[in-house]
N, C-alpha and C. Protein backbone atom coordinates (compact mmCIF):
# COMPACT_ATOMS: atom_id res chain seq x y z
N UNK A 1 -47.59 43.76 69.64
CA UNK A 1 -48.79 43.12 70.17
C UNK A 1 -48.66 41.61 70.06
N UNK A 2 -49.00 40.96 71.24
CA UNK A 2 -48.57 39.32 71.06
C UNK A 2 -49.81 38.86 70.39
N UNK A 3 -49.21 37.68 70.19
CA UNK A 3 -50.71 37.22 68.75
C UNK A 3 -51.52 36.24 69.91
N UNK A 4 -52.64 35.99 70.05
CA UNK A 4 -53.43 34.81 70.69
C UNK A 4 -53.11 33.95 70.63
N UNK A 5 -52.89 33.06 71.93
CA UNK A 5 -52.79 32.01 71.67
C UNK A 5 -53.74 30.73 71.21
N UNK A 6 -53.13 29.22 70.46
CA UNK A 6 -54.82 28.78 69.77
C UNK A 6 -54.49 27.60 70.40
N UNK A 7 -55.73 27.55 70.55
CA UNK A 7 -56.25 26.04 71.09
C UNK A 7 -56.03 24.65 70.33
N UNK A 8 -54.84 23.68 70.32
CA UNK A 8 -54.77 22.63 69.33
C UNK A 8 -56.27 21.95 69.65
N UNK A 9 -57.11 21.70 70.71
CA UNK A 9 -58.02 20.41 70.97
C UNK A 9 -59.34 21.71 69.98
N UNK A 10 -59.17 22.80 70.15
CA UNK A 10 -60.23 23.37 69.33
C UNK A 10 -60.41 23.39 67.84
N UNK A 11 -59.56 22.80 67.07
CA UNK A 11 -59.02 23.06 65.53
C UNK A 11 -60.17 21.65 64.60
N UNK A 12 -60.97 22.19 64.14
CA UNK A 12 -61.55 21.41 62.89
C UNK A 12 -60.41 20.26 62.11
N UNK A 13 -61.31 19.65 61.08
CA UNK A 13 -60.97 18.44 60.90
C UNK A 13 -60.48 19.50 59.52
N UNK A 14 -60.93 20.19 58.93
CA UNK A 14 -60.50 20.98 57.64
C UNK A 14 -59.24 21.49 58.07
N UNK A 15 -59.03 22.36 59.00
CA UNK A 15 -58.07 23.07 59.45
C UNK A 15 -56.75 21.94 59.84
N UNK A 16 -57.05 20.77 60.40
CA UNK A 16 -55.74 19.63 60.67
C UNK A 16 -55.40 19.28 59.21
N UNK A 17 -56.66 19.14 58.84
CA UNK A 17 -56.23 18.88 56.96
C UNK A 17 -55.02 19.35 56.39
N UNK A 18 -55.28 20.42 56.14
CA UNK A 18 -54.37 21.63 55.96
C UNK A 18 -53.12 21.90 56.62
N UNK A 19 -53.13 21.48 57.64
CA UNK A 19 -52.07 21.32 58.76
C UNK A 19 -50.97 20.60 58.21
N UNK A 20 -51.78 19.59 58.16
CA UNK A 20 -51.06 18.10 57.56
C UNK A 20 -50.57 18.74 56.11
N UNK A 21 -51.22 19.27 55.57
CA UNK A 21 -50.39 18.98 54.05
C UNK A 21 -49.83 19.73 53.97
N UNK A 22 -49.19 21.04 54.63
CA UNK A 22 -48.73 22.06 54.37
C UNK A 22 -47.49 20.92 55.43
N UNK A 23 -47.28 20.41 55.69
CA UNK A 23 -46.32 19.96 56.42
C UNK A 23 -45.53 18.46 55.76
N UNK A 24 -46.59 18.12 55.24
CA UNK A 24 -46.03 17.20 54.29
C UNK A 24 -45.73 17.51 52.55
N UNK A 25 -46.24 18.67 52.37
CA UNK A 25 -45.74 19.22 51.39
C UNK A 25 -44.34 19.95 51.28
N UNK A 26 -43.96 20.49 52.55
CA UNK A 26 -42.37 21.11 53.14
C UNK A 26 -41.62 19.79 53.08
N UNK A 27 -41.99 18.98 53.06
CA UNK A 27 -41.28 17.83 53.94
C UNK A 27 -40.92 16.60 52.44
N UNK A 28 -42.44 16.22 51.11
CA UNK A 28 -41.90 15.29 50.40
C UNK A 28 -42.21 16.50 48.94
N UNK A 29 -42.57 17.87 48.98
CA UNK A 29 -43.02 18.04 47.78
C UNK A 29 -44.62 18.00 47.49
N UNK A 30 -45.16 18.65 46.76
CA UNK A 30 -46.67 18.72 46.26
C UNK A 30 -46.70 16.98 45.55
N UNK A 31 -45.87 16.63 44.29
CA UNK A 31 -46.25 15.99 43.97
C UNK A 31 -45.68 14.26 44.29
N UNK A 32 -45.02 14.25 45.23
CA UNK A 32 -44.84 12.92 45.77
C UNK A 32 -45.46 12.98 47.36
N UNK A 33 -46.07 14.14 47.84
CA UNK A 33 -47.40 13.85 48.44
C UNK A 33 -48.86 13.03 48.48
N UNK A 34 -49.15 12.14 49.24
CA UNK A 34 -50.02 11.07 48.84
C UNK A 34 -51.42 11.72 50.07
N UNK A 35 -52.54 12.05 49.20
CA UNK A 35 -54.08 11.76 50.28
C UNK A 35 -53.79 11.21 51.26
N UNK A 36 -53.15 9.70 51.15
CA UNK A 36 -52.96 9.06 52.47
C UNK A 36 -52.18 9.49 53.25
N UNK A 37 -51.02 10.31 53.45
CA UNK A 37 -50.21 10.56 53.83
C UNK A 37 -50.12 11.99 55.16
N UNK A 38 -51.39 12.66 53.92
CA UNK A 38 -51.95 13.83 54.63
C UNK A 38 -52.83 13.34 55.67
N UNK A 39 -53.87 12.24 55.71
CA UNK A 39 -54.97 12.16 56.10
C UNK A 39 -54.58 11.12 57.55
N UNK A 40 -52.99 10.44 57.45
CA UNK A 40 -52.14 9.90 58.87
C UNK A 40 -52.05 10.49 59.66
N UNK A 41 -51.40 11.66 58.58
CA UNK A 41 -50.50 13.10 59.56
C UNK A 41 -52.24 13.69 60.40
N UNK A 42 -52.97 14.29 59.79
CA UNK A 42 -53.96 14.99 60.63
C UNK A 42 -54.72 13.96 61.67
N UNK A 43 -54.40 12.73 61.63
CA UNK A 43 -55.05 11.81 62.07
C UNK A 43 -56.62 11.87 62.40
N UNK A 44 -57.35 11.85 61.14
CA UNK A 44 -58.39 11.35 60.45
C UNK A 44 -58.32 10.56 59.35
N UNK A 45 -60.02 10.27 59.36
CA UNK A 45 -60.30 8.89 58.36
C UNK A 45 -59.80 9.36 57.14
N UNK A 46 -59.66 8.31 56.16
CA UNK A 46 -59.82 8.66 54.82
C UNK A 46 -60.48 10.06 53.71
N UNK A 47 -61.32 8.81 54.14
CA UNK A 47 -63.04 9.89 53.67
C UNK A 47 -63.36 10.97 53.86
N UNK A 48 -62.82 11.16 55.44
CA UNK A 48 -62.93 12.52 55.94
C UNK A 48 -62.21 13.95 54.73
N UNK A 49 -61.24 13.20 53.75
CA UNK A 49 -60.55 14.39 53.43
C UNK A 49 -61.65 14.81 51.74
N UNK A 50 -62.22 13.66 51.71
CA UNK A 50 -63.28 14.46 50.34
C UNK A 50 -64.55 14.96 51.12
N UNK A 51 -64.76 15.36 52.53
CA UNK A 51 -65.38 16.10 52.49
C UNK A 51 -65.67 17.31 52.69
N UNK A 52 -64.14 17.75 52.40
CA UNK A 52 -63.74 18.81 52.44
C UNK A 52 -63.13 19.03 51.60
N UNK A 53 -62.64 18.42 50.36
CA UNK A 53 -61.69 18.64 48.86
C UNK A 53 -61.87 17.35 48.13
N UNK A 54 -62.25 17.96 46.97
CA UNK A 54 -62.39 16.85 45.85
C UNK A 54 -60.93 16.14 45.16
N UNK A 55 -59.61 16.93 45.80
CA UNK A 55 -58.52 16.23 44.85
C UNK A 55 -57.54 17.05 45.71
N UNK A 56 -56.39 16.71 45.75
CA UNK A 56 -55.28 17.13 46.15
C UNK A 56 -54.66 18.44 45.51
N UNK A 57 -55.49 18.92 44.44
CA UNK A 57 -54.71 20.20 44.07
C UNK A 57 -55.82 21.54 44.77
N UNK A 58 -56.96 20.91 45.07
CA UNK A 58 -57.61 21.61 45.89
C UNK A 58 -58.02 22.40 47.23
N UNK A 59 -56.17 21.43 47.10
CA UNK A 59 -55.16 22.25 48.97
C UNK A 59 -54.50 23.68 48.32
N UNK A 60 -54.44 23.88 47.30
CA UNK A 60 -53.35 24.94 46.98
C UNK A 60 -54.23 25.89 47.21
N UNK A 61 -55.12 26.48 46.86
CA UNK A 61 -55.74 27.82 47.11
C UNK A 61 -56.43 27.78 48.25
N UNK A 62 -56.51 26.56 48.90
CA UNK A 62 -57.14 26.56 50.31
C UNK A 62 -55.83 27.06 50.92
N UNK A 63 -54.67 26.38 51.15
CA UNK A 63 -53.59 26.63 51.49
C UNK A 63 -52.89 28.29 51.51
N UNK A 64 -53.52 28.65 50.46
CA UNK A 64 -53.31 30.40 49.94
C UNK A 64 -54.34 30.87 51.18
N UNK A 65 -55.71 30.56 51.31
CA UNK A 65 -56.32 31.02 51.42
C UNK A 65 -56.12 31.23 53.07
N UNK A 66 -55.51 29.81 53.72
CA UNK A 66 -55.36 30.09 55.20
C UNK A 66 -54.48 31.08 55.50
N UNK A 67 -53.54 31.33 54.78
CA UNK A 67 -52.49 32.42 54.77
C UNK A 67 -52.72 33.65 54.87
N UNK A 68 -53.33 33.95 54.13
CA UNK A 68 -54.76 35.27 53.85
C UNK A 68 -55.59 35.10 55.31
N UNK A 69 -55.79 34.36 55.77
CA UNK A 69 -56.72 34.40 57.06
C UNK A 69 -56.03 34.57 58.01
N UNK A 70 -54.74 34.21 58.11
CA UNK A 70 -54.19 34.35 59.44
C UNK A 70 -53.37 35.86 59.57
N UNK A 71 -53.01 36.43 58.41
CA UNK A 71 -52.65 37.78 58.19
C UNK A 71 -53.75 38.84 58.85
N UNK A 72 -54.99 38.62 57.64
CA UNK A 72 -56.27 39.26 58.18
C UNK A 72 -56.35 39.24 59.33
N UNK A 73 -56.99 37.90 60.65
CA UNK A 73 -57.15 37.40 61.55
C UNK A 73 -56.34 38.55 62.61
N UNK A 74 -55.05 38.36 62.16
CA UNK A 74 -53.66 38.89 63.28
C UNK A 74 -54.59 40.69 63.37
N UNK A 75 -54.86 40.74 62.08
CA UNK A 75 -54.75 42.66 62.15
C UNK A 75 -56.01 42.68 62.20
N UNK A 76 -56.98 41.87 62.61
CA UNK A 76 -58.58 42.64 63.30
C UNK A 76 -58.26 42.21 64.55
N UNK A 77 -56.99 41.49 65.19
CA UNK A 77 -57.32 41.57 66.41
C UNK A 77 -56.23 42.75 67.27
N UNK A 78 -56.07 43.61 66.47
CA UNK A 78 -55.83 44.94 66.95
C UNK A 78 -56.59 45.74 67.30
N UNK A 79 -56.89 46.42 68.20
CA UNK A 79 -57.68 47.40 69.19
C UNK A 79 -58.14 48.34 67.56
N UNK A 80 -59.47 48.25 67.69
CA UNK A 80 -59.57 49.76 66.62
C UNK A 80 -58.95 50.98 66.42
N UNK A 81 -58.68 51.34 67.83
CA UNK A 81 -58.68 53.10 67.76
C UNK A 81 -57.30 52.64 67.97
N UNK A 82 -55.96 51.90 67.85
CA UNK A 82 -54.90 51.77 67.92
C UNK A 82 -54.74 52.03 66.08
N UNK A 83 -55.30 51.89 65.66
CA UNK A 83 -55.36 51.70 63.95
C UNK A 83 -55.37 52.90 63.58
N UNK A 84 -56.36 53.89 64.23
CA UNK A 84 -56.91 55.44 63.83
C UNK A 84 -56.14 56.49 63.62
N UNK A 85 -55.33 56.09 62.83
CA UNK A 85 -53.86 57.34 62.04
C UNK A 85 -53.14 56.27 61.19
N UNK A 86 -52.93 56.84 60.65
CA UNK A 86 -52.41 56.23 58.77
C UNK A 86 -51.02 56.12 59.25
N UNK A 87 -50.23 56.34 60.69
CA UNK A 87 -48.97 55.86 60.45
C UNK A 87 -49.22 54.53 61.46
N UNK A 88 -49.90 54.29 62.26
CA UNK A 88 -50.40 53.29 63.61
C UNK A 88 -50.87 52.07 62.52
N UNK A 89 -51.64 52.81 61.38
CA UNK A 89 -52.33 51.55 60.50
C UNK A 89 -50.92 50.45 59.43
N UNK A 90 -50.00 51.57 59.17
CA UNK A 90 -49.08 51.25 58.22
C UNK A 90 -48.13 50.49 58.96
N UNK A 91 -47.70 50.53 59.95
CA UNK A 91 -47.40 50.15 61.20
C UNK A 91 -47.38 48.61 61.15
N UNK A 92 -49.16 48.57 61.64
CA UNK A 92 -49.33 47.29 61.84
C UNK A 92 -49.35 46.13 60.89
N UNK A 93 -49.99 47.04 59.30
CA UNK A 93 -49.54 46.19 58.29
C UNK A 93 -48.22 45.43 58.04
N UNK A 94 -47.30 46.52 58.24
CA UNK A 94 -45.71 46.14 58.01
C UNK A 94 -45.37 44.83 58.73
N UNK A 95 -45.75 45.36 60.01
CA UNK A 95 -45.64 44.57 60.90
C UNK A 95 -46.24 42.74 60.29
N UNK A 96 -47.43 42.44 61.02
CA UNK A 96 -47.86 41.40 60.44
C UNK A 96 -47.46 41.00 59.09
N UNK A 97 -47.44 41.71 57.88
CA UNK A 97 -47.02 41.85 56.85
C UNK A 97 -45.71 40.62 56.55
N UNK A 98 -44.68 41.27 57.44
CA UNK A 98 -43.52 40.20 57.51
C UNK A 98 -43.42 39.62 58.47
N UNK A 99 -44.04 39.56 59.65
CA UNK A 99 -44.31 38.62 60.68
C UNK A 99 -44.88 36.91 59.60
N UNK A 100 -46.05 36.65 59.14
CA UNK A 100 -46.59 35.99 58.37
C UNK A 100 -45.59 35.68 57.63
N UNK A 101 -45.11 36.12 56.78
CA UNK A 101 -44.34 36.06 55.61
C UNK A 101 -43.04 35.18 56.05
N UNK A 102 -42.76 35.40 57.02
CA UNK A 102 -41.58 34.60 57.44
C UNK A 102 -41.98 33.64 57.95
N UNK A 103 -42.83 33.53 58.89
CA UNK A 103 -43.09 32.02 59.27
C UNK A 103 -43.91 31.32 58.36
N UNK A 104 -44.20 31.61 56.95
CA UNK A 104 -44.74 30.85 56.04
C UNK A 104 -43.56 31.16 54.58
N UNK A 105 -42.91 31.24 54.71
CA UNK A 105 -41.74 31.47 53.70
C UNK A 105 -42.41 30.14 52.62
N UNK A 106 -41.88 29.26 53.29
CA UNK A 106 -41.75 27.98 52.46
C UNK A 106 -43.41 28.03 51.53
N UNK A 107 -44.50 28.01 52.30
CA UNK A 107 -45.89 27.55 51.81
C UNK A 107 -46.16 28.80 50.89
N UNK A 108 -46.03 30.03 51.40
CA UNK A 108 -45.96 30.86 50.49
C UNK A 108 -44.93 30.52 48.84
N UNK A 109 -44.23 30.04 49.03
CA UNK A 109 -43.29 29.36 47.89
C UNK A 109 -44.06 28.67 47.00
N UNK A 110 -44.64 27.77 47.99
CA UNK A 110 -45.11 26.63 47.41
C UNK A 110 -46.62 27.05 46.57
N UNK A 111 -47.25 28.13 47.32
CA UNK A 111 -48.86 28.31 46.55
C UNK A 111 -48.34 28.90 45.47
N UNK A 112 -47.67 30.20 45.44
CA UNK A 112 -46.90 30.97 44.18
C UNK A 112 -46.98 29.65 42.94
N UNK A 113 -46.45 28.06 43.33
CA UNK A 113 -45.65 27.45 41.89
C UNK A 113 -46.98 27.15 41.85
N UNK A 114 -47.60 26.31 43.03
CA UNK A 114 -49.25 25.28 42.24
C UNK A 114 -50.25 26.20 42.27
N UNK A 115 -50.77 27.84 42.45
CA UNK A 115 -51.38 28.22 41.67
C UNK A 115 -51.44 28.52 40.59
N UNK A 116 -49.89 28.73 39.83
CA UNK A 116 -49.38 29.20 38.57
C UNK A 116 -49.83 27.55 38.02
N UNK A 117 -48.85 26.51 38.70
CA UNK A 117 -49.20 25.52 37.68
C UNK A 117 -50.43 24.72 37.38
N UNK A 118 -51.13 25.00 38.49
CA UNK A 118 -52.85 24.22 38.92
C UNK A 118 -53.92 24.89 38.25
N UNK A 119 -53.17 26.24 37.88
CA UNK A 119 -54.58 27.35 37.08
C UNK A 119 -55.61 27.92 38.04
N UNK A 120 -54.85 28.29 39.37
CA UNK A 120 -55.61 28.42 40.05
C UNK A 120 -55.53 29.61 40.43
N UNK A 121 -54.88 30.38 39.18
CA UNK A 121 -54.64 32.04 39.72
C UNK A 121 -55.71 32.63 39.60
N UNK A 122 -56.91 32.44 39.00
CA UNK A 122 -58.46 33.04 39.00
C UNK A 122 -59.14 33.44 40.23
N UNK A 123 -58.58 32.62 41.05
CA UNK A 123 -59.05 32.83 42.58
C UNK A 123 -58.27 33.81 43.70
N UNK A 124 -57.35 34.03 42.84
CA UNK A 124 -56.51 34.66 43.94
C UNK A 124 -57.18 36.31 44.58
N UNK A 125 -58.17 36.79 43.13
CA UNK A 125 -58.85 37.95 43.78
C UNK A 125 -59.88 37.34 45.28
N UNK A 126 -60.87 36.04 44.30
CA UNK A 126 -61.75 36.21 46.06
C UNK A 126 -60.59 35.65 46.84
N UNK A 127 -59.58 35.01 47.33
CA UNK A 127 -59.12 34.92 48.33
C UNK A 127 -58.70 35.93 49.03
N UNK A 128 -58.28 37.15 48.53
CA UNK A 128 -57.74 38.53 48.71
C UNK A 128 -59.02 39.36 49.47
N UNK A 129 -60.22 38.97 48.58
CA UNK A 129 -61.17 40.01 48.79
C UNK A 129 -61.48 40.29 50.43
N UNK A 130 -61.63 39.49 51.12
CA UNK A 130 -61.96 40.46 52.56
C UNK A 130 -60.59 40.81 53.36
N UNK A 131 -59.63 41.22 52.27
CA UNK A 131 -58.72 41.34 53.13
C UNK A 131 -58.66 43.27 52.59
N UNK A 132 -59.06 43.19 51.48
CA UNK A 132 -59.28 43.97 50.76
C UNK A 132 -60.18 44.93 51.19
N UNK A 133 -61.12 44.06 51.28
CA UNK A 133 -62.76 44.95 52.13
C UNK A 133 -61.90 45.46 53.68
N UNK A 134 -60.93 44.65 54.54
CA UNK A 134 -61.15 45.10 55.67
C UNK A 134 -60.22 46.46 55.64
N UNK A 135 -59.26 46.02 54.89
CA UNK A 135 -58.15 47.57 54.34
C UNK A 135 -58.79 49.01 54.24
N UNK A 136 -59.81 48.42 53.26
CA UNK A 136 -60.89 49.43 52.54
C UNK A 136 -61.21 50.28 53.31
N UNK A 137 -61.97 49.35 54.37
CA UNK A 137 -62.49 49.97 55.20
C UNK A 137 -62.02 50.90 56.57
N UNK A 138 -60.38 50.89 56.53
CA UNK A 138 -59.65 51.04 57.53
C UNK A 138 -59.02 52.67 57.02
N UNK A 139 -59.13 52.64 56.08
CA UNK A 139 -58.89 54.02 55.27
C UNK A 139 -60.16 54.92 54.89
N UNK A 140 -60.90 54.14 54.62
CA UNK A 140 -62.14 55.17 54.94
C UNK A 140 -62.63 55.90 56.11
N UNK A 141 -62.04 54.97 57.21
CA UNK A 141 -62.31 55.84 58.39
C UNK A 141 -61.48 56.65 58.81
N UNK A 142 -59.92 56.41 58.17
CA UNK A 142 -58.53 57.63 58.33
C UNK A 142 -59.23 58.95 57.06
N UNK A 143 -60.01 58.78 56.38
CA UNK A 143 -60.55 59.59 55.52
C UNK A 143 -61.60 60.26 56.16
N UNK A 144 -62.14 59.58 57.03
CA UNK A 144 -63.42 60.30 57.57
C UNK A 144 -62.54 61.33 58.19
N UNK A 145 -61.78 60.49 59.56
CA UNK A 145 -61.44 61.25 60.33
C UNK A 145 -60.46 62.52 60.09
N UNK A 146 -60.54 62.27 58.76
CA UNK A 146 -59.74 63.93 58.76
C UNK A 146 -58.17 63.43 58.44
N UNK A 147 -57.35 62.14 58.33
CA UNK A 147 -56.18 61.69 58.88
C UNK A 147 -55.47 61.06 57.30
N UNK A 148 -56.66 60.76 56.17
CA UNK A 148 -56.28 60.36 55.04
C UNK A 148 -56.72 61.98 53.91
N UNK A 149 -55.92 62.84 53.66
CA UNK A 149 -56.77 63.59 52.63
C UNK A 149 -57.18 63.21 51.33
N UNK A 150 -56.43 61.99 50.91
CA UNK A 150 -56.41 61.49 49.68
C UNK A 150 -57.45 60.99 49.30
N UNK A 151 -57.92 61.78 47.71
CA UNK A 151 -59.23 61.74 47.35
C UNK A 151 -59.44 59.89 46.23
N UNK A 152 -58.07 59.54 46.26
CA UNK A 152 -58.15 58.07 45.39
C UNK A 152 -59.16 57.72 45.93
N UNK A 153 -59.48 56.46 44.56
CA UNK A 153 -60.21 55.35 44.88
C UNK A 153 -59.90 54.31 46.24
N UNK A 154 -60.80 54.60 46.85
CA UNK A 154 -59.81 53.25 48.05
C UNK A 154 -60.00 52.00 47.72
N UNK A 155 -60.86 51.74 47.23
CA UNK A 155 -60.55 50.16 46.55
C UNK A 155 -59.54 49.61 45.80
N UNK A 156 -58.99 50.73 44.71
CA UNK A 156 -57.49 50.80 44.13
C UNK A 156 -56.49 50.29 45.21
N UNK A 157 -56.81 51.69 46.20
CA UNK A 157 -55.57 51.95 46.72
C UNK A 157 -55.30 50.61 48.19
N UNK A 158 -56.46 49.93 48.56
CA UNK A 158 -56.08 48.47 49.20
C UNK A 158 -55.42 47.74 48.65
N UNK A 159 -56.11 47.35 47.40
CA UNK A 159 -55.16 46.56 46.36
C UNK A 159 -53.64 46.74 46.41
N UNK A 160 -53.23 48.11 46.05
CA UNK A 160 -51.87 48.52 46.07
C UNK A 160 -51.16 48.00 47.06
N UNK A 161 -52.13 48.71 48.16
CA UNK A 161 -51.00 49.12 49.47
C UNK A 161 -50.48 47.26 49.64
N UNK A 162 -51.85 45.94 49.55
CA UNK A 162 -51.69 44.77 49.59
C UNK A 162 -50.39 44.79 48.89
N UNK A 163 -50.23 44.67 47.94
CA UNK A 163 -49.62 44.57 46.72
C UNK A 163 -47.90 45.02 46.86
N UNK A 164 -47.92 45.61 47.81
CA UNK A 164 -46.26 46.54 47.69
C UNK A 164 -46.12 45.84 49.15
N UNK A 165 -46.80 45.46 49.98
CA UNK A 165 -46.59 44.88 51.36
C UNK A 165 -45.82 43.79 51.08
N UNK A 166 -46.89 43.09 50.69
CA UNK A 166 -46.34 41.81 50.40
C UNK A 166 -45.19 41.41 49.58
N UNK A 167 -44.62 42.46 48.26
CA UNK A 167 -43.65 42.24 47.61
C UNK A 167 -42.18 42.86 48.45
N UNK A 168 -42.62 43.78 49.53
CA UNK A 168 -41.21 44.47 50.65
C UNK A 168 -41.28 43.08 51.19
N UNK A 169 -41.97 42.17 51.86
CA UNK A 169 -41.95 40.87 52.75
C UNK A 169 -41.49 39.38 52.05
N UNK A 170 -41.36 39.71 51.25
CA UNK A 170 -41.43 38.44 50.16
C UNK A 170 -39.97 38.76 49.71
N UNK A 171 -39.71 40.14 49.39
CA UNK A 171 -38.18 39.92 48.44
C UNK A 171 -37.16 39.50 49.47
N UNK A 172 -37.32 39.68 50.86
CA UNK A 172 -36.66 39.12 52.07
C UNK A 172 -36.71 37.21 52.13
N UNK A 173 -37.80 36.96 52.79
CA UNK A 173 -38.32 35.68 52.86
C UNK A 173 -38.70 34.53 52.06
N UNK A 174 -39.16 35.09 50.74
CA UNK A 174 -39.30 33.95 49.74
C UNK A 174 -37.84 34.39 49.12
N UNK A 175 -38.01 35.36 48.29
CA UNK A 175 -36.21 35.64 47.13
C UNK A 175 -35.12 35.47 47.94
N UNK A 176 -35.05 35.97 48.80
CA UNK A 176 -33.98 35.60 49.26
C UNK A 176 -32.75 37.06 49.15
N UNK A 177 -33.71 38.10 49.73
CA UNK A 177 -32.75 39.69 50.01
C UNK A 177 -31.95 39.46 50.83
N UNK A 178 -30.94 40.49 50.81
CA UNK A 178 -30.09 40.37 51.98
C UNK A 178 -30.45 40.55 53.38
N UNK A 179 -31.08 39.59 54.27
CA UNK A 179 -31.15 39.97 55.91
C UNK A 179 -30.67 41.16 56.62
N UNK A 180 -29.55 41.58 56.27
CA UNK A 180 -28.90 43.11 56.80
C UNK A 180 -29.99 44.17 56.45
N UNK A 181 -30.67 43.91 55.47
CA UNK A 181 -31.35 45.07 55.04
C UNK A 181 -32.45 45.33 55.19
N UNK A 182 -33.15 43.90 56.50
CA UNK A 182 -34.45 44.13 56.40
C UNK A 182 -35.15 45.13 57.16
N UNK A 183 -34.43 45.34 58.59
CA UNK A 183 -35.08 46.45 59.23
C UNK A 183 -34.98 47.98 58.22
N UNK A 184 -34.33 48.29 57.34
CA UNK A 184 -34.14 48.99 56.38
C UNK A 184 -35.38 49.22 55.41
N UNK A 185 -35.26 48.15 55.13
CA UNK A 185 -36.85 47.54 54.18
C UNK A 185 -38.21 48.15 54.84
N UNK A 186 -38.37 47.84 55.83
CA UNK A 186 -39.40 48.10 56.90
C UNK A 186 -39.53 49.72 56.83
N UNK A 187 -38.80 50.23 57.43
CA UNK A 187 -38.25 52.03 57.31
C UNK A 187 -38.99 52.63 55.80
N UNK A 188 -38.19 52.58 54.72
CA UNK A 188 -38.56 52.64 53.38
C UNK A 188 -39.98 52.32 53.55
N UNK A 189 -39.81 51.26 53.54
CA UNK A 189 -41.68 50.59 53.04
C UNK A 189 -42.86 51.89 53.54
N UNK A 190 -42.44 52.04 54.74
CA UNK A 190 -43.27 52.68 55.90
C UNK A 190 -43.21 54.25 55.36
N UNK A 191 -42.35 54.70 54.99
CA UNK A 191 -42.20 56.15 55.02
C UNK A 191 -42.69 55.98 53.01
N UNK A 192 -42.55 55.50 52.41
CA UNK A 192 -43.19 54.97 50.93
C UNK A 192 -44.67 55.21 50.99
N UNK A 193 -44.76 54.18 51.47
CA UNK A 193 -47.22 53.75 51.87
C UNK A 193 -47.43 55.48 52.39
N UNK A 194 -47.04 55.89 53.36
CA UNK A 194 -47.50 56.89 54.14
C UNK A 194 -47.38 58.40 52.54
N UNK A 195 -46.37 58.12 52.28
CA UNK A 195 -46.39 59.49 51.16
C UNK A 195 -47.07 58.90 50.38
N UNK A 196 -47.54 57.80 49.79
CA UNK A 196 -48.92 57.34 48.57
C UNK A 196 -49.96 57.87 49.49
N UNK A 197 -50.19 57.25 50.54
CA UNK A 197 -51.30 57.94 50.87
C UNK A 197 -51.96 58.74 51.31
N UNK A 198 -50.43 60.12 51.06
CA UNK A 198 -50.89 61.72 51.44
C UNK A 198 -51.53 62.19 49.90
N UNK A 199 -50.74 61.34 49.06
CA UNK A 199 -50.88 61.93 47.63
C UNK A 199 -52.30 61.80 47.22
């Protein structure tokens, strides 16, 4: 499924924000990154950037957080009833899953060190959470319909399924797995999720 295309003249002054520093953070590092530097690149005022963040470490979980949105984002704009079977749903996770993951390799890198070092791992549940809720909710209806028998908790089992996605997409793109093995990875992953969630 091709992803939408986005409008650069439509994009907020928060969202260029972010733009900017995730680009100048690839480019000099988190910490020889300067406010000013970010606030050239998005080309806005100064000022403009405290009114949207009180300090420069206050890009890192925003930064997490756009990541989380554009994952989410990608997989509600899949047709519903394309979703409605636990292998169509696992599917699309995978999919997006490492779609994202690769074209954010680097920023994903980068939130991993400055949430660990910023103390900003407290947040990482609400940033997760409606990604969580929309999972949730995507298995409850393979449960309604007769298509999930599994009596787990589904709130657990979002968490998880999040949880093992992202670490099949990551040992590729951030660690650094062997490339030969990724359509491999994908296979496994897929035929893995689907037997958790017969069990």
């Amino acid at each position: 499924m091709p992803d939408k295309a986005k409008n650069p003249q439509s994009k907020g002054k928060r969202e260029l924000l972010l733009e900017a520093a995730a680009a100048k953070f690839r480019e000099y590092g988190f910490e020889k990154t300067s406010i000013a530097q970010i606030v050239r690149k998005a080309g806005v005022a100064h000022g403009t950037f405290y009114l949207y963040f009180e300090s420069k470490a206050q890009l890192v979980p925003a930064l997490a957080q756009s990541i989380i949105d554009e994952m989410l984002g990608r997989l509600q704009a899949y047709p519903t009833e394309s979703l409605r079977t636990a292998e169509r749903l696992v599917e699309a996770l995978i999919r997006v899953t490492y779609a994202v993951t690769e074209e954010q390799q680097e920023l994903i890198s980068f939130c991993y060190s400055g949430m660990a070092y910023y103390q900003w791992a407290s947040q990482w549940e609400a940033i997760y959470a409606p990604y969580y809720t929309w999972l949730e909710e995507q298995l409850y209806h393979l449960r309604r319909s007769g298509d999930l028998e599994s009596e787990s908790d589904l709130t657990y089992t979002a968490n998880f399924v999040v949880g093992v996605l992202e670490q099949g997409a990551e040992n590729f793109f951030v660690f650094g797995a062997d490339p030969q093995h990724l359509e491999r990875s994908k296979h496994e992953l897929k035929r893995f999720l689907l037997r958790a969630l017969e069990s």
